[in-house]
Protein backbone atom coordinates (compact mmCIF):
# COMPACT_ATOMS: atom_id res chain seq x y z
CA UNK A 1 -2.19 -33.39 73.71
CA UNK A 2 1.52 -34.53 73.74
CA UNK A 3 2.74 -33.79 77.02
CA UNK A 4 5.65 -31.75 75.70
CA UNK A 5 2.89 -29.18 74.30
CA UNK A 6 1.47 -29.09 78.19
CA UNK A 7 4.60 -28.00 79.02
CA UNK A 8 5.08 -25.54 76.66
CA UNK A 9 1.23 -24.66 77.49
CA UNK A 10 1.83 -24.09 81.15
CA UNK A 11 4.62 -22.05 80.43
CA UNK A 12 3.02 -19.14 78.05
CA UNK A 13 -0.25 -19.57 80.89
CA UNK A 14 2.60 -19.03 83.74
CA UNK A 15 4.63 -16.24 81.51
CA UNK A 16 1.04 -13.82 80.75
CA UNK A 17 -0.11 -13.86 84.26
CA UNK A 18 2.81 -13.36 85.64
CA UNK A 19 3.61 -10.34 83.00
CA UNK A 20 0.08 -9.07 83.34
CA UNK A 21 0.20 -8.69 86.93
CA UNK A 22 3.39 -7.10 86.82
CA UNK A 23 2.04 -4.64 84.33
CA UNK A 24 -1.34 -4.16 86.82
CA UNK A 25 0.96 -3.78 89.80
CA UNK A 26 3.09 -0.63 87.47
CA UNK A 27 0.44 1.20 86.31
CA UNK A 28 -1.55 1.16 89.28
CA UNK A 29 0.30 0.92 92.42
CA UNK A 30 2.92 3.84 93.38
CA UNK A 31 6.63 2.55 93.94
CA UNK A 32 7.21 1.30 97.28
CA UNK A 33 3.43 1.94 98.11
CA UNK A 34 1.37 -0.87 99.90
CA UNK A 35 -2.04 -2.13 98.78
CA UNK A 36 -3.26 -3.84 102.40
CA UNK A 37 -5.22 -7.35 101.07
CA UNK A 38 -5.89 -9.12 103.90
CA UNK A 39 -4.95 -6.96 107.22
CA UNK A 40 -1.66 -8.10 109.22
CA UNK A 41 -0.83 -11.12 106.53
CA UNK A 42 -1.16 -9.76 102.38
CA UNK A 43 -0.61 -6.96 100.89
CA UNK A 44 0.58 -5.57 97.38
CA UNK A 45 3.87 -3.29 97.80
CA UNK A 46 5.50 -2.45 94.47
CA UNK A 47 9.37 -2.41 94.65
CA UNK A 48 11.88 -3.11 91.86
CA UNK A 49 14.65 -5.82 92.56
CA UNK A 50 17.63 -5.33 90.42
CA UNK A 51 19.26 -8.39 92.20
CA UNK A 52 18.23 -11.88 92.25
CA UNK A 53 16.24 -13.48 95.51
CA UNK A 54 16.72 -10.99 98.60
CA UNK A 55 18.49 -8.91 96.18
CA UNK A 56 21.98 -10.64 96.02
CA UNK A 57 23.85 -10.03 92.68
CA UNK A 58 21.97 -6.38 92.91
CA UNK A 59 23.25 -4.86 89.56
CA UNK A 60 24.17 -7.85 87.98
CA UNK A 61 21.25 -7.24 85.63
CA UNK A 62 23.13 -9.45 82.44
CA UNK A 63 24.84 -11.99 84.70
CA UNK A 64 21.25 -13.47 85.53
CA UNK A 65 19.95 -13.13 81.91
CA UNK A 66 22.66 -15.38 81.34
CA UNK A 67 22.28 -17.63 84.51
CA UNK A 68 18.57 -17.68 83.71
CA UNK A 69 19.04 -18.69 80.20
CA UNK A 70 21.39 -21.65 81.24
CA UNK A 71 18.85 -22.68 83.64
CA UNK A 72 16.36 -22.65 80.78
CA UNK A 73 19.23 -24.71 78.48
CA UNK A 74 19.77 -27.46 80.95
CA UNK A 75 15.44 -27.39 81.70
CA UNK A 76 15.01 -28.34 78.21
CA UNK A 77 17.34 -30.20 78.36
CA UNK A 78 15.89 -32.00 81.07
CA UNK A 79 12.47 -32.34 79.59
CA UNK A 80 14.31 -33.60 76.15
CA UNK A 81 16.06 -36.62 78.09
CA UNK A 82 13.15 -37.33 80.63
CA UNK A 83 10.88 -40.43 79.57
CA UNK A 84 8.75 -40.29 82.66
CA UNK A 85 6.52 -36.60 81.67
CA UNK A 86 3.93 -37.66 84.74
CA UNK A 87 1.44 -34.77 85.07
CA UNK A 88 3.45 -33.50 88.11
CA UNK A 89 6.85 -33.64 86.07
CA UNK A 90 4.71 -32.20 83.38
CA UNK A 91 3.24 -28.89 86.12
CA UNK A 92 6.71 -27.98 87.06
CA UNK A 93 8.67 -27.72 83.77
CA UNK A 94 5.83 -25.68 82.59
CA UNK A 95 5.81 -23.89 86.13
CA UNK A 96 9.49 -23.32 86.29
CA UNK A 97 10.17 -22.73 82.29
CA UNK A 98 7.58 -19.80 82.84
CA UNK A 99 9.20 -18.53 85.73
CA UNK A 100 12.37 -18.39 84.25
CA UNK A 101 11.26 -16.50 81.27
CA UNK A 102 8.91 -13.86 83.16
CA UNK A 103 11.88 -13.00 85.25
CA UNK A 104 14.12 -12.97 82.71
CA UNK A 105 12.27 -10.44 80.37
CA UNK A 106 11.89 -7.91 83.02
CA UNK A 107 16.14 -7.91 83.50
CA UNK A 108 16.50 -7.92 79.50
CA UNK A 109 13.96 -4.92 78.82
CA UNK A 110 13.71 -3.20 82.44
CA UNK A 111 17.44 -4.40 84.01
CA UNK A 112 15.40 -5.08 87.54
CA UNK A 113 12.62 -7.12 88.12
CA UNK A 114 9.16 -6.10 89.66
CA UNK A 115 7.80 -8.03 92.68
CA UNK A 116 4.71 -7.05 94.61
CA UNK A 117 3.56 -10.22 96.76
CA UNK A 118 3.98 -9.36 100.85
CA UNK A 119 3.51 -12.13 103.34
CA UNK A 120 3.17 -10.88 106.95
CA UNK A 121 3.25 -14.00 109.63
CA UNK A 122 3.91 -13.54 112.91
CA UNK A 123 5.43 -10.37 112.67
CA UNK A 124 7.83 -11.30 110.35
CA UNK A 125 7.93 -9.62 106.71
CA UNK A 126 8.91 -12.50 103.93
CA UNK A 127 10.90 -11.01 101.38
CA UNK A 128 8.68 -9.47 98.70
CA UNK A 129 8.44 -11.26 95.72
CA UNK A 130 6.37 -11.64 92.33
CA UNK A 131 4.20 -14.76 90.58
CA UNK A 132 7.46 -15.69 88.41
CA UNK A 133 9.66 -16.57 91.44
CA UNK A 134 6.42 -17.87 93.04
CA UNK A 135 6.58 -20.84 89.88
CA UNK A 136 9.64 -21.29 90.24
CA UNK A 137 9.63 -22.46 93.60
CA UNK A 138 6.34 -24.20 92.83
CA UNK A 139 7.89 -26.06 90.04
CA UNK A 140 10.83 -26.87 92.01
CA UNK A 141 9.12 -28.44 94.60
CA UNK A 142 6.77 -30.88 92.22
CA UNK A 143 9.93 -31.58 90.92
CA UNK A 144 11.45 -32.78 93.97
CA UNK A 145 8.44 -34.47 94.67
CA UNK A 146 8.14 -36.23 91.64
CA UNK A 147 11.81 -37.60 91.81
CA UNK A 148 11.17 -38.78 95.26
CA UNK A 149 7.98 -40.71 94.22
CA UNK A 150 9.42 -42.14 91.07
CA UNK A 151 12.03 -42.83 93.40
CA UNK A 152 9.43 -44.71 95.58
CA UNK A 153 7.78 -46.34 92.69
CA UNK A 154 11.06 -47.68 91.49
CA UNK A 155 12.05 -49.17 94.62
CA UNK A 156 8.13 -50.94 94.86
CA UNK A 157 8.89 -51.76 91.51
CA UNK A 158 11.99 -54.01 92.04
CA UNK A 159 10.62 -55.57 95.04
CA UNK A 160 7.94 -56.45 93.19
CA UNK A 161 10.19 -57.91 90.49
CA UNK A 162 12.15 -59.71 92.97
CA UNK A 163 9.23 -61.45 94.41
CA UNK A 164 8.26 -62.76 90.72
CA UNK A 165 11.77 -63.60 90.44
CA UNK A 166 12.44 -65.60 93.57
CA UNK A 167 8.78 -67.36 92.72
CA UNK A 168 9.76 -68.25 88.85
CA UNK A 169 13.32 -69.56 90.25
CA UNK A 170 11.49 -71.47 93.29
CA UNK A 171 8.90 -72.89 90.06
CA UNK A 172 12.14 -73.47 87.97
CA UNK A 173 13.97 -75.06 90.86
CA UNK A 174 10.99 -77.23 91.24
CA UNK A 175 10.64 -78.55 87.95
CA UNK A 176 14.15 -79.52 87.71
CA UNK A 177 13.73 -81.39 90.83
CA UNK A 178 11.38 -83.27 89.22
CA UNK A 179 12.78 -84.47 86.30
């Protein structure tokens, strides 16, 4: 499969779990009620965010449809111009490009977006948050990670083409000796 398509792919996979949940976590869990997982560490607490991460730009509901949908301009954008599509490149556009989108459908229809996820570690509460910010931040990070290893690989790379080089010139200088 073209790696474009696994992009694409890991996006809608990304996108119906993440809207799924969200729709689970409505129906079934009152608003601001907690669902205790795991005891002192995970838990499911529906809240609405109508701001972005720790609910800055609260009512700004068509200011981050518009952010969000630059992000997604300048992502495919991205994944137009980038050659390299290694299967980690390949994990976070699909990670983040899902993100994006599940996030950005609950601001277009509900004008807030629905988190549930609640991380308890050593007494202190992470900010509550749902499975499309969860990609995003996933996919950011491979991302990272991939630039920083092709990064790496480049720099191997040109040693390794400066060893051949210094070798053919030593061979070249060599030969000319000779004649």
């Amino acid at each position: 499969m073209e790696k474009t398509k696994k992009v694409f792919l890991i996006a809608a996979i990304t996108l119906v779990i993440d809207q799924i949940l969200k729709l689970v976590v409505k129906c079934n869990i009152l608003m601001s009620s907690t669902v205790t997982i795991i005891p002192h560490f995970f838990s499911l607490t529906y809240v609405e965010n109508e701001g972005a991460a720790w609910s800055i730009l609260e009512g700004k509901s068509v200011f981050l449809v518009i952010i969000s949908f630059l992000f997604l301009l300048f992502i495919f954008r991205c994944l137009k111009t980038d050659k390299r599509k290694t299967k980690i490149n390949v994990l976070a556009y699909g990670l983040m490009i899902g993100g994006i989108i599940g996030n950005m459908l609950d601001r277009i229809f509900y004008q807030k977006v629905i988190d549930f996820l609640s991380f308890k570690i050593f007494h202190y509460y992470f900010p509550i948050f749902n499975c499309a910010d969860m990609a995003i931040v996933i996919g950011m990070f491979l991302f990272i990670i991939d630039v920083i290893l092709e990064g790496n690989e480049k720099t191997i790379m040109n040693e390794q083409y400066e060893k051949i080089r210094e070798i053919s010139n030593g061979k070249n200088s060599s030969r000319r000796r000779k004649h």
